[in-house]
C-alpha atoms as a PDB file:
ATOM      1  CA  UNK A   1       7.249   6.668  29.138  1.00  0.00           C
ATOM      2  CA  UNK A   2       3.756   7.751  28.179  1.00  0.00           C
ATOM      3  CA  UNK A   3       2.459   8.655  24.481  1.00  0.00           C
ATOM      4  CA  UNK A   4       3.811  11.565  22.170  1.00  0.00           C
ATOM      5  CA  UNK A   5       1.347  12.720  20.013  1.00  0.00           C
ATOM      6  CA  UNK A   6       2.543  14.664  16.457  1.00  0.00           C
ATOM      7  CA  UNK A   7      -0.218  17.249  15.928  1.00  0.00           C
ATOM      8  CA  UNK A   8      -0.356  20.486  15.773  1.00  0.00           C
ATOM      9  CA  UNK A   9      -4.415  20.360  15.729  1.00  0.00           C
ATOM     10  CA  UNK A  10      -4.576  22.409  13.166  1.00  0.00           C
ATOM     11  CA  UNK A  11      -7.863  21.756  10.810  1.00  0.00           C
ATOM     12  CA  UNK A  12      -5.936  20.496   7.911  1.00  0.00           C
ATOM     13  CA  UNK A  13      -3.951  17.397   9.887  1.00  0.00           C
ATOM     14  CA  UNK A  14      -0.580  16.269  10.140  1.00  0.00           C
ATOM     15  CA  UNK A  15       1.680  15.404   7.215  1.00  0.00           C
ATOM     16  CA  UNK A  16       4.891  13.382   7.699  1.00  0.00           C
ATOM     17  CA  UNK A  17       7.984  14.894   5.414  1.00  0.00           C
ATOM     18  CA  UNK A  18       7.319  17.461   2.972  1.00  0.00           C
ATOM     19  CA  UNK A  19       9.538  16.018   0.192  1.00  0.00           C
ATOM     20  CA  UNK A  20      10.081  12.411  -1.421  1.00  0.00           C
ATOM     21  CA  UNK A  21      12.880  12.581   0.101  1.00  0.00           C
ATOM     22  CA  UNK A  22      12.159  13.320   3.558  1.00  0.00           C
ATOM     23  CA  UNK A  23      12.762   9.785   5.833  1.00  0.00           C
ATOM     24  CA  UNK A  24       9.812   8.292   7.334  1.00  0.00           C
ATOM     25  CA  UNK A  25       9.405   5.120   9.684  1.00  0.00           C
ATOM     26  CA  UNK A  26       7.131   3.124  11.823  1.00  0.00           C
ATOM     27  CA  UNK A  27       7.164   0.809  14.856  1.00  0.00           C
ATOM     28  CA  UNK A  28      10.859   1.307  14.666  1.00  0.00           C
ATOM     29  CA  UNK A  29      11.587   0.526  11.607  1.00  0.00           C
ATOM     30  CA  UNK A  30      14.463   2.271   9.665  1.00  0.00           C
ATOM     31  CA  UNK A  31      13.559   5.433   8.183  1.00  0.00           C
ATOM     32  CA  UNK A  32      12.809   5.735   4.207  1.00  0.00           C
ATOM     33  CA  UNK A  33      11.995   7.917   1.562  1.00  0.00           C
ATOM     34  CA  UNK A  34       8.748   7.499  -0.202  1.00  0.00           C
ATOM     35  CA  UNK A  35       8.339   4.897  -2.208  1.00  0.00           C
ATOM     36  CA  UNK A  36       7.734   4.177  -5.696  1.00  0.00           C
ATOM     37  CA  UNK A  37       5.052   1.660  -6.988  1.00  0.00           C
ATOM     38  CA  UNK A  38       4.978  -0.095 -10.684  1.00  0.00           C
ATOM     39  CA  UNK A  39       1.382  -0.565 -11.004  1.00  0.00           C
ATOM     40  CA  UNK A  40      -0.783   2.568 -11.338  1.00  0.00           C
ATOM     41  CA  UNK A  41      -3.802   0.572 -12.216  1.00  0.00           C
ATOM     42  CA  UNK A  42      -5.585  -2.564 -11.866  1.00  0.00           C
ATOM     43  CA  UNK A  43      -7.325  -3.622 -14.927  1.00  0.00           C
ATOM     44  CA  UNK A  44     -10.961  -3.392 -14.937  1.00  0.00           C
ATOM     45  CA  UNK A  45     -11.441  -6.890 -12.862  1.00  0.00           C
ATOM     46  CA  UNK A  46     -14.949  -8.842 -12.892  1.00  0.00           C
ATOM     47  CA  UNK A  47     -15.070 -11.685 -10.848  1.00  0.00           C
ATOM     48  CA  UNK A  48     -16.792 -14.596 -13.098  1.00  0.00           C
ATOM     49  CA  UNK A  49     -18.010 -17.915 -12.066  1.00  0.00           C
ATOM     50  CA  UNK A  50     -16.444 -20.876 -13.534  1.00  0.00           C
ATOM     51  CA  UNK A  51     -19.010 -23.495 -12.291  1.00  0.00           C
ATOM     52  CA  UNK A  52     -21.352 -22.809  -9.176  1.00  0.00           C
ATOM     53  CA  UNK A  53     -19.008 -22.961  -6.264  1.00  0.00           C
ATOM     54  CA  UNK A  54     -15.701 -21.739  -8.085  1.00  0.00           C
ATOM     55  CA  UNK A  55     -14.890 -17.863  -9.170  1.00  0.00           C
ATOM     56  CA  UNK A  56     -12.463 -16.561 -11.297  1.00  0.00           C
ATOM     57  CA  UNK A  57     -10.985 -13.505 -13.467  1.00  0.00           C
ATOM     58  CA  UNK A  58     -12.400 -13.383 -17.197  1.00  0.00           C
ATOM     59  CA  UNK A  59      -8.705 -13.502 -18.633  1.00  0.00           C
ATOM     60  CA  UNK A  60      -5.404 -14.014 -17.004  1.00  0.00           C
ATOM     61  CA  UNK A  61      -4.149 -10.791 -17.558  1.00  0.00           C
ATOM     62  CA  UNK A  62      -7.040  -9.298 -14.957  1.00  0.00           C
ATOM     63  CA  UNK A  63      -5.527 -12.375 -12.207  1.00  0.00           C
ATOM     64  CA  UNK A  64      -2.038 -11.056 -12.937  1.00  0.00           C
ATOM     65  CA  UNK A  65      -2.215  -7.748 -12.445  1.00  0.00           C
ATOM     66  CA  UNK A  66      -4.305  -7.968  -9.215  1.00  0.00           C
ATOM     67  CA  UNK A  67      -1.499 -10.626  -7.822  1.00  0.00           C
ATOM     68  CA  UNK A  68       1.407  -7.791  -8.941  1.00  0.00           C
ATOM     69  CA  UNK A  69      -0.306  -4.639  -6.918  1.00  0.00           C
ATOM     70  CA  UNK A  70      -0.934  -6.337  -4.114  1.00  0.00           C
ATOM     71  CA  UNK A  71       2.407  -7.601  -3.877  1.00  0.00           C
ATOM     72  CA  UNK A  72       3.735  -4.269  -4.427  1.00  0.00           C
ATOM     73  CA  UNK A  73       1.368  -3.137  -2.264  1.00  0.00           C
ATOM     74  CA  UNK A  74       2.660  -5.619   0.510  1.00  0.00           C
ATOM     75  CA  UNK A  75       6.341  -4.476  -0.242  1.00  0.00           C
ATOM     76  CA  UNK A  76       5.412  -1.024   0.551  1.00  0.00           C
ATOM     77  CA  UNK A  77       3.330  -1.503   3.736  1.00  0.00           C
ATOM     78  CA  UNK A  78       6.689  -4.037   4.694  1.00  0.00           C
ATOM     79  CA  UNK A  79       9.291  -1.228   3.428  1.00  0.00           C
ATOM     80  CA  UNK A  80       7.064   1.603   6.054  1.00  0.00           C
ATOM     81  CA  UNK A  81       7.583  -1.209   8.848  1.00  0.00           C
ATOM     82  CA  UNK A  82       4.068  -1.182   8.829  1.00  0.00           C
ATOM     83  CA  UNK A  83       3.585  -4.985   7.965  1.00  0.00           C
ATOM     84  CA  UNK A  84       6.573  -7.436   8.325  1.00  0.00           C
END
């Protein structure tokens, strides 16, 4: 069937809908508007060590909040049919 490509070369790129609205998919996936995401920052995060070989957050607020955006993160990537 051979490969499509969605350019117009123009220096700026290509964009993919032009409103939230607009219904985007990959890989087959259905089509969806653009999503919304909870987190909108990760707490400042500094890895600590706990004894030599084990490394942690400094409170578990910092753990938490890294565990929710990357689960939201993995929603949307799943959501764009980018990741299952």
């Amino acid at each position: 069937m051979g490969v499509k490509y969605l350019t117009d070369q123009g220096p700026d790129g290509t964009c993919l809908g032009t409103t939230s609205s607009d219904l985007v998919a990959f890989f087959g996936a259905d089509p969806v508007a653009q999503q919304s995401i909870t987190v909108t920052t990760v707490e400042t995060t500094v890895a600590v060590s706990t004894t030599s070989a084990i490394w942690g957050f400094s409170t578990s607020t910092q753990a938490n909040k890294v565990i929710v955006a990357v689960d939201e993160i993995l929603k949307l990537l799943a959501n764009l049919g980018l990741g299952a």
